[in-house]
Protein backbone atom coordinates (compact mmCIF):
# COMPACT_ATOMS: atom_id res chain seq x y z
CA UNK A 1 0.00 0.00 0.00
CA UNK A 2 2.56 2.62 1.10
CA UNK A 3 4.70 1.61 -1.95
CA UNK A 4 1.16 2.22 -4.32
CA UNK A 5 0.43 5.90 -2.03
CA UNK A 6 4.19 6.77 -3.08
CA UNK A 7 4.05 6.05 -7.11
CA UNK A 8 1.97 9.39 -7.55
CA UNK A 9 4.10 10.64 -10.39
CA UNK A 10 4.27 6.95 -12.04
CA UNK A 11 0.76 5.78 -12.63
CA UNK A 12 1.95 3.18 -14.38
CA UNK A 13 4.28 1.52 -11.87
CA UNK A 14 0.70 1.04 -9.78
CA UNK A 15 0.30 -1.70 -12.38
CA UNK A 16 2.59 -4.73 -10.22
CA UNK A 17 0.15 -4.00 -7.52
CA UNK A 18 -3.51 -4.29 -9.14
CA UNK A 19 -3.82 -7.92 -8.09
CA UNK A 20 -3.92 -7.38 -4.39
CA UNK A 21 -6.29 -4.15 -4.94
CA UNK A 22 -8.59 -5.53 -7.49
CA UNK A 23 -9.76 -9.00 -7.61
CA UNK A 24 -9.51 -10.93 -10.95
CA UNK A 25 -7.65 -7.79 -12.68
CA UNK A 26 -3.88 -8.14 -13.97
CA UNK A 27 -3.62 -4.78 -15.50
CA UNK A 28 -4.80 -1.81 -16.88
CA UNK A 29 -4.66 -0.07 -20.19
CA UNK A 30 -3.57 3.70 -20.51
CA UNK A 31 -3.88 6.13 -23.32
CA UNK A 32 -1.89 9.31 -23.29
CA UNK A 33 1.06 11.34 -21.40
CA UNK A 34 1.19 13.49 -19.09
CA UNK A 35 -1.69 15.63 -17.54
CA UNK A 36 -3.96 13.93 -20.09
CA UNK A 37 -3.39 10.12 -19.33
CA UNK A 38 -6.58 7.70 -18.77
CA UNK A 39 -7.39 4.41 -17.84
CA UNK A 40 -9.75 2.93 -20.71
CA UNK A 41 -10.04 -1.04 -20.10
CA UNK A 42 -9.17 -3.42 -17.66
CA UNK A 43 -7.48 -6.70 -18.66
CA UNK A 44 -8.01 -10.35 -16.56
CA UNK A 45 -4.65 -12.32 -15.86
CA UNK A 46 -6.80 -14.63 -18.19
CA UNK A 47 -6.16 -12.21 -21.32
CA UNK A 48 -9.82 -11.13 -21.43
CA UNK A 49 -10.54 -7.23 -21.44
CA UNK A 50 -13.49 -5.31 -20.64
CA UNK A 51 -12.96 -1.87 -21.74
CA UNK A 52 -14.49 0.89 -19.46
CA UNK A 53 -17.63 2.77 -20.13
CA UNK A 54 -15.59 5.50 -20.66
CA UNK A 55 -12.17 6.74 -20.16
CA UNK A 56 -11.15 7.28 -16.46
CA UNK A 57 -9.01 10.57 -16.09
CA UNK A 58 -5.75 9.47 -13.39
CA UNK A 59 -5.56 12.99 -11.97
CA UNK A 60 -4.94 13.78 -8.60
CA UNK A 61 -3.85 11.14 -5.87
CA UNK A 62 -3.74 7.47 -6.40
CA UNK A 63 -6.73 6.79 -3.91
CA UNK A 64 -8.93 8.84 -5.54
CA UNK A 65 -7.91 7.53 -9.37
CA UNK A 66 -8.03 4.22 -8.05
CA UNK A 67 -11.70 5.09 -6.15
CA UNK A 68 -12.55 6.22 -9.91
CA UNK A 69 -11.26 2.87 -11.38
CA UNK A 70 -13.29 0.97 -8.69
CA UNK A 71 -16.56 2.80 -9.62
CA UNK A 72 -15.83 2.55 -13.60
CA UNK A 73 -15.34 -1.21 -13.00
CA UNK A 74 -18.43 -1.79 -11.73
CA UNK A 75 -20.29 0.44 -13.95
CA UNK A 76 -19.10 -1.39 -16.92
CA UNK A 77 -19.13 -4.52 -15.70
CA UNK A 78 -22.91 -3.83 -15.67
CA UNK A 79 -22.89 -2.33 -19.05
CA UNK A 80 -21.05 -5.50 -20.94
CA UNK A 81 -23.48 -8.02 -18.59
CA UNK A 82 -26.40 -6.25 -20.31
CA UNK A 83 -24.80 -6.21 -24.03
CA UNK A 84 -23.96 -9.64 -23.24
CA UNK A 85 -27.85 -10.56 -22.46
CA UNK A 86 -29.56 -8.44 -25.45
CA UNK A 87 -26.84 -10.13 -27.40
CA UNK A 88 -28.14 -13.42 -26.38
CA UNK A 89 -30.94 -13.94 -28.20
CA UNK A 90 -29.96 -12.21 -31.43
CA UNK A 91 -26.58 -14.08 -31.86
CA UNK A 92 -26.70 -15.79 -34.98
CA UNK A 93 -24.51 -18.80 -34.17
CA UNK A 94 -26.35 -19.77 -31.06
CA UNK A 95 -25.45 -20.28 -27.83
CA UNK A 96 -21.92 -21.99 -28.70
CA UNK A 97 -20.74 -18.97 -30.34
CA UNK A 98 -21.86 -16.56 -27.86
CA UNK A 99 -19.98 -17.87 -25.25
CA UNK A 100 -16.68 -17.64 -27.28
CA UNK A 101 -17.42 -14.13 -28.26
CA UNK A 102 -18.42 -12.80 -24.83
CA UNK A 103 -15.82 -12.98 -21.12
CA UNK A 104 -15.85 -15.61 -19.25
CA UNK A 105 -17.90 -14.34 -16.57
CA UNK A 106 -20.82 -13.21 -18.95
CA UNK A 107 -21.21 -16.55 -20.21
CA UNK A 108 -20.73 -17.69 -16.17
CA UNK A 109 -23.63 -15.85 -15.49
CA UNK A 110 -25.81 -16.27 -18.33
């Protein structure tokens, strides 16, 4: 924790220590330099990304970009669950193919 609190100027070297903040999340993908760097998908250690409902900004300190994330996760988690559903019955290749197309835990749940 201390060693996350003290990477303010290196967002990216928070990256080693997403596992033991997040559950199920290996990394994070950035876009941009600088003052206008954001966090835009998150990535499972099992190669499957979920890309955010939209870009989070990392501004400020690391608790409150990483209380951002948090939120963002959730709210597109939500977001790709209900794609995932509508996409459910309209998926032309059935059932088989929409589990290869969606995560992992989309088709879990389903």
């Amino acid at each position: 924790l201390l060693e996350i609190l003290s990477q303010t100027r290196d967002p990216l070297a928070v990256q080693a220590h997403l596992r033991k903040c997040f559950e199920a999340i290996d990394k994070l993908d950035f876009q941009g330099e600088g003052a206008g760097m954001t966090m835009v998908a998150m990535n499972s250690a099992e190669k499957e990304k979920a890309t955010f409902e939209s870009p989070v900004p990392v501004k400020g300190n690391v608790e409150n970009w990483l209380s951002a994330v948090e939120a963002m996760m959730k709210r597109s988690v939500k977001m790709i669950a209900k794609q995932a559903a509508d996409d459910y019955t309209k998926n032309p290749g059935g059932r088989k193919q929409w589990v290869q197309e969606w995560q992992g835990e989309r088709g879990l749940g389903g």
